[in-house]
C-alpha atoms as a PDB file:
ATOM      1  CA  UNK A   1      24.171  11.755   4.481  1.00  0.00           C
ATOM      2  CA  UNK A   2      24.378   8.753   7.075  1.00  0.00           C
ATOM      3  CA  UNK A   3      26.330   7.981  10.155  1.00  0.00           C
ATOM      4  CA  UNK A   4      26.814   4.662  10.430  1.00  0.00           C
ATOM      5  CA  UNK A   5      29.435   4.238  13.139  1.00  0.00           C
ATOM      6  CA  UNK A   6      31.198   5.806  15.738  1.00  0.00           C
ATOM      7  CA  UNK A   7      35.007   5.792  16.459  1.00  0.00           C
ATOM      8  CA  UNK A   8      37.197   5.885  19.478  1.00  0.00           C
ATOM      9  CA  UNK A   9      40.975   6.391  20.219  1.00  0.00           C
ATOM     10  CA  UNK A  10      42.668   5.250  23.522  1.00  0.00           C
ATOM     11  CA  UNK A  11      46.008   6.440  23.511  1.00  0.00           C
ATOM     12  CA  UNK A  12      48.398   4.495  25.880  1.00  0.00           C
ATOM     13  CA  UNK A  13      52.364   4.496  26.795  1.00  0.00           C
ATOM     14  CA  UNK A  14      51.324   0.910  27.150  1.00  0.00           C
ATOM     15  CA  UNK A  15      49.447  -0.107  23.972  1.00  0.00           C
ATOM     16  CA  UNK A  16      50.216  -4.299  24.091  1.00  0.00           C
ATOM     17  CA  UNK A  17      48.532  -4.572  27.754  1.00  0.00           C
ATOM     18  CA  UNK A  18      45.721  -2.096  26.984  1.00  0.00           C
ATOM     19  CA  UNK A  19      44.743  -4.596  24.164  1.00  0.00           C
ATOM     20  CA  UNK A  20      44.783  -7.635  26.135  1.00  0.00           C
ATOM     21  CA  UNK A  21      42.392  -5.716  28.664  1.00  0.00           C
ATOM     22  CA  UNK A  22      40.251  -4.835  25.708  1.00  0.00           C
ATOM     23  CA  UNK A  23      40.509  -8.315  24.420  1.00  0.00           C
ATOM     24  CA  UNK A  24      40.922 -11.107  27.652  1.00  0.00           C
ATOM     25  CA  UNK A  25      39.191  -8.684  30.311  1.00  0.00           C
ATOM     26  CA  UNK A  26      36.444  -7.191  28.199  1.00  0.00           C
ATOM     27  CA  UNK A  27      36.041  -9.822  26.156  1.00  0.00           C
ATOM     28  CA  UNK A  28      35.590  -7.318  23.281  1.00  0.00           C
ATOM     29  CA  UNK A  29      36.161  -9.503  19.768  1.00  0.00           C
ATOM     30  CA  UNK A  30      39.273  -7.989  17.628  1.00  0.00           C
ATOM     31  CA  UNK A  31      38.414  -7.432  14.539  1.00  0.00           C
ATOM     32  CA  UNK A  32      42.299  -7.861  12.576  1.00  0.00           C
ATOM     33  CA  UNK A  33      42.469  -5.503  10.020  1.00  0.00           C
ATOM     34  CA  UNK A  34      46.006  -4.074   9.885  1.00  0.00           C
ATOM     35  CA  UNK A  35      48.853  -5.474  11.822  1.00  0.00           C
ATOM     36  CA  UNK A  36      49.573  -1.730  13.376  1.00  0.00           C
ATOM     37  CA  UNK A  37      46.252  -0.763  14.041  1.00  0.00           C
ATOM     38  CA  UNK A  38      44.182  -3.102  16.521  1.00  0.00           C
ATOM     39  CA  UNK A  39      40.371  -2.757  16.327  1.00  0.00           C
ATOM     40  CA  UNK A  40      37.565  -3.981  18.068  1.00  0.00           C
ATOM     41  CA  UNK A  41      34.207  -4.703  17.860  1.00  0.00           C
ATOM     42  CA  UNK A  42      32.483  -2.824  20.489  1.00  0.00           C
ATOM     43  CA  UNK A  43      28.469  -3.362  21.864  1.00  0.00           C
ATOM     44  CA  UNK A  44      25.604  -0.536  21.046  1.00  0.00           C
ATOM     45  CA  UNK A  45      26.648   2.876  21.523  1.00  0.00           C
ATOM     46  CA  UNK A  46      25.284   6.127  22.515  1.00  0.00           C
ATOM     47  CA  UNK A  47      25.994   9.509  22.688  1.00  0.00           C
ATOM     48  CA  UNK A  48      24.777  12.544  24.863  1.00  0.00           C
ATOM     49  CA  UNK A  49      25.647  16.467  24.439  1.00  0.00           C
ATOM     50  CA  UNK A  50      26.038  17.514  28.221  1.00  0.00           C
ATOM     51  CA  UNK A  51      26.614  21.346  29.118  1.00  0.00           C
ATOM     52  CA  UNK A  52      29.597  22.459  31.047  1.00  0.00           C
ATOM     53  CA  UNK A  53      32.501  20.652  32.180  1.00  0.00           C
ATOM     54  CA  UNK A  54      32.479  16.670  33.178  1.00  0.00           C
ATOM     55  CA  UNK A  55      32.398  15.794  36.955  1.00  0.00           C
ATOM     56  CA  UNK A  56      33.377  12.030  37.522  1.00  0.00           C
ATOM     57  CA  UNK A  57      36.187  13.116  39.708  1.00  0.00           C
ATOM     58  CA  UNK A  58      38.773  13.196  37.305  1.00  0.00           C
ATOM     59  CA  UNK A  59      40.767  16.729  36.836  1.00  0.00           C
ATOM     60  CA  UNK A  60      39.654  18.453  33.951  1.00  0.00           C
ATOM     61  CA  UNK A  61      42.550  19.939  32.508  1.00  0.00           C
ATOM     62  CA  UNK A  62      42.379  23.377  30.963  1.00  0.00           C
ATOM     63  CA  UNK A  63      39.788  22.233  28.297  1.00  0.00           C
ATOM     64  CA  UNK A  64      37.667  18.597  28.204  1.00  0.00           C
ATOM     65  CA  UNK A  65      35.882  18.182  24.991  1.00  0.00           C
ATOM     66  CA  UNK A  66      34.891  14.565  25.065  1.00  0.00           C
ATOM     67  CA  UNK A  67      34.756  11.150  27.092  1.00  0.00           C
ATOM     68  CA  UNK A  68      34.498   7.878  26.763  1.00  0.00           C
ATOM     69  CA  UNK A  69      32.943   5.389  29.056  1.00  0.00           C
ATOM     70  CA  UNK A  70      31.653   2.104  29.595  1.00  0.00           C
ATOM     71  CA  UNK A  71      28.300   0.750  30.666  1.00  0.00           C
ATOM     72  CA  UNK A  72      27.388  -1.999  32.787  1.00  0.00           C
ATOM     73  CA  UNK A  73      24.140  -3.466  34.412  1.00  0.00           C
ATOM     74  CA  UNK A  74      24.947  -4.228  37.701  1.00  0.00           C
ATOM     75  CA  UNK A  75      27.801  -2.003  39.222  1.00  0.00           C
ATOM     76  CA  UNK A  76      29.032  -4.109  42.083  1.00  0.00           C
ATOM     77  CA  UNK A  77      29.490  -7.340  40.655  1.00  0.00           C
ATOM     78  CA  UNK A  78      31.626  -5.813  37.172  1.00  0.00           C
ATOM     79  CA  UNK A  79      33.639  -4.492  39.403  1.00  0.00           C
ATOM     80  CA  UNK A  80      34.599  -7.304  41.678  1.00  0.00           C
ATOM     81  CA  UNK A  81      35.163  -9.251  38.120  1.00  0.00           C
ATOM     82  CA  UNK A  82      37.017  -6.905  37.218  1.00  0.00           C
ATOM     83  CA  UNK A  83      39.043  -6.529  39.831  1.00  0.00           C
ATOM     84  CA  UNK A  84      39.930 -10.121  39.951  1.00  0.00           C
ATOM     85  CA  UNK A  85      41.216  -9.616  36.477  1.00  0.00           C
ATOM     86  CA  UNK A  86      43.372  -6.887  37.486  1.00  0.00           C
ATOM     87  CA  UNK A  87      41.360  -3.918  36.706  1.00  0.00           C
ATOM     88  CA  UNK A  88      42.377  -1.023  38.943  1.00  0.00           C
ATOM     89  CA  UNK A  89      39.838   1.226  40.203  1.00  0.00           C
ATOM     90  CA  UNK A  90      39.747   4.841  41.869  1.00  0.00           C
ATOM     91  CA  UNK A  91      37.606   5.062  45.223  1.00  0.00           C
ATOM     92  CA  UNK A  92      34.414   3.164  45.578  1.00  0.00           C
ATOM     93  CA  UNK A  93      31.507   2.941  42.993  1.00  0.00           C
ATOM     94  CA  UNK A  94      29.017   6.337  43.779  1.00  0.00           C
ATOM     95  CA  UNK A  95      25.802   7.308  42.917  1.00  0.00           C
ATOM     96  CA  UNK A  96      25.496  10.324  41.213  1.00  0.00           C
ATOM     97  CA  UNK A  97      21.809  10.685  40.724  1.00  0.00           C
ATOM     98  CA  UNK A  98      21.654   9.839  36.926  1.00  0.00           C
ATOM     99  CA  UNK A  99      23.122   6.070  38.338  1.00  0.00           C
ATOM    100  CA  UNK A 100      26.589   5.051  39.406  1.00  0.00           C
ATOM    101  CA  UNK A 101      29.961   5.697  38.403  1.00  0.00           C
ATOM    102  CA  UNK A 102      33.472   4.309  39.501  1.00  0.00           C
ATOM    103  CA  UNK A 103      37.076   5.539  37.409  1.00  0.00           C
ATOM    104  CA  UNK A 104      39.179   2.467  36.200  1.00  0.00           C
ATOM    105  CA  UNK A 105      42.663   2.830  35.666  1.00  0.00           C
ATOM    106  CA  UNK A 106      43.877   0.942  32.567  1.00  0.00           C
ATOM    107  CA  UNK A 107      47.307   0.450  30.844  1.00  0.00           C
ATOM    108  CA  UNK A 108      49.259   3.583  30.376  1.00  0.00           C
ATOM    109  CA  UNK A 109      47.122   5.519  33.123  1.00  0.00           C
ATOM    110  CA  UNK A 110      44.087   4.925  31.015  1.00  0.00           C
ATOM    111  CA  UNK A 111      41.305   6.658  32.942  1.00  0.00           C
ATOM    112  CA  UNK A 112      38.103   5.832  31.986  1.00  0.00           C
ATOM    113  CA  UNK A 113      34.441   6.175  33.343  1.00  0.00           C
ATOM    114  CA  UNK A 114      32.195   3.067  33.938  1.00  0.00           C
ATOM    115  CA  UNK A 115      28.838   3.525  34.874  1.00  0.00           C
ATOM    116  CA  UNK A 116      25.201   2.006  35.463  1.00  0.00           C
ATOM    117  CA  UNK A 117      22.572   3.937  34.588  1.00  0.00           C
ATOM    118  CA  UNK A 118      19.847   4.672  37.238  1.00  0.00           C
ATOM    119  CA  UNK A 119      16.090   3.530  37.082  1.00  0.00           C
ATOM    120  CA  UNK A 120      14.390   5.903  34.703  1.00  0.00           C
END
């Protein structure tokens, strides 16, 4: 048996502006497959098992089983980019030890994790 991808969902109230984030403020390429299903091509992926309950800031719920973020290499300057393309953001990038972390607010109250990993 072989892996040899890994899938994400975003669900959004506001699908149509969530992909033109993905596609004009990401500049992720679209891959058209299926007129009701919008994919894209994301960059290398990773994945970590963590213990315990996440702790970006964001309220847990009554159960968090997964999360999805983005990485970037220099913190400050994605997110004034960003920013100037609309992206909304919660509080002030922080360092958390392991590197910094900020919460963007996409379309549909899309909250998702950006981070840069710390010197190793």
């Amino acid at each position: 048996m072989a892996i040899t991808g890994l899938n994400t969902l975003l669900y959004s109230t506001e699908v149509e502006a969530l992909h033109a984030v993905m596609r004009d403020v990401f500049d992720l390429p679209q891959e058209d497959v299926d007129p009701d299903w919008i994919h894209f091509d994301c960059p290398p992926t990773r994945m970590e098992l963590h213990p315990g309950q996440p702790d970006f800031g964001v309220p847990a719920g009554d159960r968090i089983t997964h999360a999805v973020s983005l990485i970037c290499d220099d913190m400050d300057t994605t997110v004034e980019e960003l920013q100037a393309k609309g992206v909304e953001f919660l509080g002030e990038p922080r360092d958390v030890g392991w590197g910094k972390i900020i919460i963007m607010v996409l379309p549909g109250g899309v909250e998702m994790v950006m981070y840069q990993p710390g010197e190793e």
